[in-house]
Protein backbone atom coordinates (compact mmCIF):
# COMPACT_ATOMS: atom_id res chain seq x y z
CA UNK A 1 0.00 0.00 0.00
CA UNK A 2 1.01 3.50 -0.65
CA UNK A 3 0.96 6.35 1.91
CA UNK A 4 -2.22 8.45 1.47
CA UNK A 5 -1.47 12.08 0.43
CA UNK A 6 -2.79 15.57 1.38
CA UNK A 7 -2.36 16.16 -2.52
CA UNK A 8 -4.75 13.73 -3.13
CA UNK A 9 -7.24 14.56 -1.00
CA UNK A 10 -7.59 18.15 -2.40
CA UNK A 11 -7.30 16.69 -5.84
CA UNK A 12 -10.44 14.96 -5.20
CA UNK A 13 -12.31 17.55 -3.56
CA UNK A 14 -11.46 19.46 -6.74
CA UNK A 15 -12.03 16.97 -8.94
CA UNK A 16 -15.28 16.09 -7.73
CA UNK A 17 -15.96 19.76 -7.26
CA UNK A 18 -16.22 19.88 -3.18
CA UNK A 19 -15.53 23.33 -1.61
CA UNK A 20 -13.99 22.93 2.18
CA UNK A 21 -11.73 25.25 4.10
CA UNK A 22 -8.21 23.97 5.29
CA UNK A 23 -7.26 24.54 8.63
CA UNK A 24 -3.85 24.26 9.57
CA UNK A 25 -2.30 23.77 13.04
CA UNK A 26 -0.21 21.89 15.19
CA UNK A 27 0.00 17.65 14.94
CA UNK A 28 -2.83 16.24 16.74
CA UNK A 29 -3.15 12.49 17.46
CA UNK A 30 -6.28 12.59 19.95
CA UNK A 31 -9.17 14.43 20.11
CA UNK A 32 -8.13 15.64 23.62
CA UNK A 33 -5.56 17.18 22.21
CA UNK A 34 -7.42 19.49 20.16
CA UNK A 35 -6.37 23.16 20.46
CA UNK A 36 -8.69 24.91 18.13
CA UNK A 37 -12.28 25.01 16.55
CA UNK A 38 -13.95 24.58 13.61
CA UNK A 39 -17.32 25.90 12.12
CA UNK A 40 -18.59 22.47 12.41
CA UNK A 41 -19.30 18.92 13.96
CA UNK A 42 -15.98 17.83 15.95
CA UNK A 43 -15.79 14.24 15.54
CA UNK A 44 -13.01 11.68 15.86
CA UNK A 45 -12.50 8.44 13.52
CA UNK A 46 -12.40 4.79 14.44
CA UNK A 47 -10.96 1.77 12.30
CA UNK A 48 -11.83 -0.65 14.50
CA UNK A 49 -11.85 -4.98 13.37
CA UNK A 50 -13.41 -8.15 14.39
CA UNK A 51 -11.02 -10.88 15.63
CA UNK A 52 -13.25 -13.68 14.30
CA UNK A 53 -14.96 -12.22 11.05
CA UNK A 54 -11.74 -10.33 9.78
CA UNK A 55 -14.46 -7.27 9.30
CA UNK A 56 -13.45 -3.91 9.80
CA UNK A 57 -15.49 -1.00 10.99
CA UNK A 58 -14.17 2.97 10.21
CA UNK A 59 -16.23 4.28 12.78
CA UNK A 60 -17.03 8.21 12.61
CA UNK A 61 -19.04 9.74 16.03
CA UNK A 62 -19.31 12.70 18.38
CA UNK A 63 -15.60 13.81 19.59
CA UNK A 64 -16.09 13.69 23.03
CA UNK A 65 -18.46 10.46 23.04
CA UNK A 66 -16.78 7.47 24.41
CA UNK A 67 -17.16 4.51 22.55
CA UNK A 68 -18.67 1.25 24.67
CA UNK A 69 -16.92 -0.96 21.95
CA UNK A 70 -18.43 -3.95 23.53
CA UNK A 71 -21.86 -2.72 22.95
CA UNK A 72 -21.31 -1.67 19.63
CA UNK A 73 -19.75 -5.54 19.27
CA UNK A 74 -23.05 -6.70 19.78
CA UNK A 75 -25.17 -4.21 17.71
CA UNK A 76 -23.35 -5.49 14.85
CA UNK A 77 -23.26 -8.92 15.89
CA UNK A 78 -19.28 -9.45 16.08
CA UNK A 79 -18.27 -11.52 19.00
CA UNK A 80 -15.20 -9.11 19.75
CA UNK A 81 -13.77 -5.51 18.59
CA UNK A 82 -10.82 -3.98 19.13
CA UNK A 83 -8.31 -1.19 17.38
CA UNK A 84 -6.99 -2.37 14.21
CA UNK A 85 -3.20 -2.27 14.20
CA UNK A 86 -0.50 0.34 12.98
CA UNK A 87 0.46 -2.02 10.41
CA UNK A 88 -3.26 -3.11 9.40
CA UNK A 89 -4.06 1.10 9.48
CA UNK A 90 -1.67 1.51 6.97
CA UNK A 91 -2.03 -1.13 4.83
CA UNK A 92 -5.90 -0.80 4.46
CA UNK A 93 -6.04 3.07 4.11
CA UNK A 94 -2.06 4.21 4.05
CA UNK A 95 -2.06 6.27 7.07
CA UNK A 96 -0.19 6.13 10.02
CA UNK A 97 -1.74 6.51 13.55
CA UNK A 98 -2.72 9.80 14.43
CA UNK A 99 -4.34 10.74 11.25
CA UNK A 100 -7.35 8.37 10.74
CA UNK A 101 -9.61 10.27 8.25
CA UNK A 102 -12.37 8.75 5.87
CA UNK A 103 -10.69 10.83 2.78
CA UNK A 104 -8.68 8.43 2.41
CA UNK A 105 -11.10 5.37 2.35
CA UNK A 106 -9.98 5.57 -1.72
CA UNK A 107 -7.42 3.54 -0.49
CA UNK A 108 -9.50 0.78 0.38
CA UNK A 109 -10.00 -0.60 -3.28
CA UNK A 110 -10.86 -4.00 -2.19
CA UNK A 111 -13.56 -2.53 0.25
CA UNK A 112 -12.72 -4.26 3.31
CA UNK A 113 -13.89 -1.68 5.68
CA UNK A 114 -17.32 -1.11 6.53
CA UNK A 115 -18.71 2.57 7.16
CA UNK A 116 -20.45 3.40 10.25
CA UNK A 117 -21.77 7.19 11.06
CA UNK A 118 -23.23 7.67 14.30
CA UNK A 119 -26.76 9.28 13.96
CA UNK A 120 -25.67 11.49 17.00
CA UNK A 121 -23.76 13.44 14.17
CA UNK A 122 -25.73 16.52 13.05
CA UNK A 123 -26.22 16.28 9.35
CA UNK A 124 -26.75 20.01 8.92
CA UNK A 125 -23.91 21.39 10.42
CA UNK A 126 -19.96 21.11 8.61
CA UNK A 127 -17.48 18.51 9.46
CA UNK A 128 -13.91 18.54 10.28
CA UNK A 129 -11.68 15.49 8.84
CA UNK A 130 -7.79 15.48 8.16
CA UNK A 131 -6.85 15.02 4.77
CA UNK A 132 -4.32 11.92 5.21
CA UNK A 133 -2.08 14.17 7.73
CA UNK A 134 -2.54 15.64 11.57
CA UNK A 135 -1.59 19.01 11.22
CA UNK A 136 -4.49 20.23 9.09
CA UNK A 137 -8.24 19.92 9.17
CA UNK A 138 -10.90 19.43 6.06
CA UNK A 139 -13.91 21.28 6.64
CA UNK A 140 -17.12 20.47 4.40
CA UNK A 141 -20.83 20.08 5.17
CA UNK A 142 -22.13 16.77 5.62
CA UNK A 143 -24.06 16.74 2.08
CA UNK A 144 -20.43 17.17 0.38
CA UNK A 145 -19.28 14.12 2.83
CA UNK A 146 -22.09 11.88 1.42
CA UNK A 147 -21.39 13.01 -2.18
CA UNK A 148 -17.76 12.04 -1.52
CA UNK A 149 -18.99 8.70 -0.44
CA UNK A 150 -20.86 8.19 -2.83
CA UNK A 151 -18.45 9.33 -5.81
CA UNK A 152 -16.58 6.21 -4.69
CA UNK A 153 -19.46 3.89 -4.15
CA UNK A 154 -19.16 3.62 -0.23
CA UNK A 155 -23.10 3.25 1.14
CA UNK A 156 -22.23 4.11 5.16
CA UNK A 157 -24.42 2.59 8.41
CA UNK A 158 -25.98 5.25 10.22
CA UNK A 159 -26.20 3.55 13.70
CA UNK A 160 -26.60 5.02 17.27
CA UNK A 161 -23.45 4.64 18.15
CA UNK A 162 -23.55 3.19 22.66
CA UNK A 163 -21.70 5.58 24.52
CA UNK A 164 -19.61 4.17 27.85
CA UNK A 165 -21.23 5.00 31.21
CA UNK A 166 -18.96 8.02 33.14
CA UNK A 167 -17.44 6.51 36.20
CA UNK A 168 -18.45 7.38 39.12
């Protein structure tokens, strides 16, 4: 697998005539660590896989939800999930931790990764992704998103995404 490209990304957008804004700023491989805003939806990105099914889930919800994986194991009927690897993240989408994004989900030719939006995501407002690198955010509205989606044939899930408990 190649390494996904910032170059590509915008080549894309332009190509498939999507305006977005670029924001640049400092490397950011958490959502925690998130210094600035953006006139949108701040989400963070999952590729998550199944041990036993080999299926993998890119998982896009709410930044500051947490994720009860196990739940969300058993909404979509897999036994077991947990984070795909460095190596697997890179030779599925040709990114390297840090900088999951969906723009680059052209990488994924064979289509082994399943698409999964959590309906907790408003649909009206913009959203933030980074194009292939974590010093710079994307910023389209969710109707562009889809239409990038669908330019390369990728139908998502919209589930409601279970959220972990906060501890008491």
């Amino acid at each position: 697998m190649s390494k996904a490209t910032e170059t590509e990304v915008y080549q894309l957008l332009e190509k498939w005539q999507i305006s977005y804004e670029r924001v640049a700023h400092r490397a950011v491989f958490t959502v925690a660590e998130i210094d600035f805003s953006i006139a949108g939806s701040d989400v963070k990105n999952l590729l998550l896989k199944s041990k036993k099914t080999k299926n993998y889930y890119f998982v896009i919800c709410p930044g500051e939800k947490r994720v009860a994986i196990k739940a969300l194991a058993d909404l979509l009927n897999e036994r077991h999930l947990s984070f795909a690897s460095e190596a697997e993240l890179f030779e599925l989408l040709g990114l390297e931790k840090g900088s999951v994004t969906p723009l680059a989900l052209p990488h994924d030719s064979a289509r082994q990764i399943n698409l999964i939006i959590d309906t907790a995501i408003d649909q009206t407002k913009k959203i933030g992704f980074h194009p292939n690198i974590n010093t710079a955010t994307v910023v389209i509205s969710f109707d562009d998103f889809k239409r990038f989606l669908a330019n390369l044939t990728i139908e998502p899930m919209y589930l409601a995404i279970p959220e972990k408990p906060l501890e008491a």
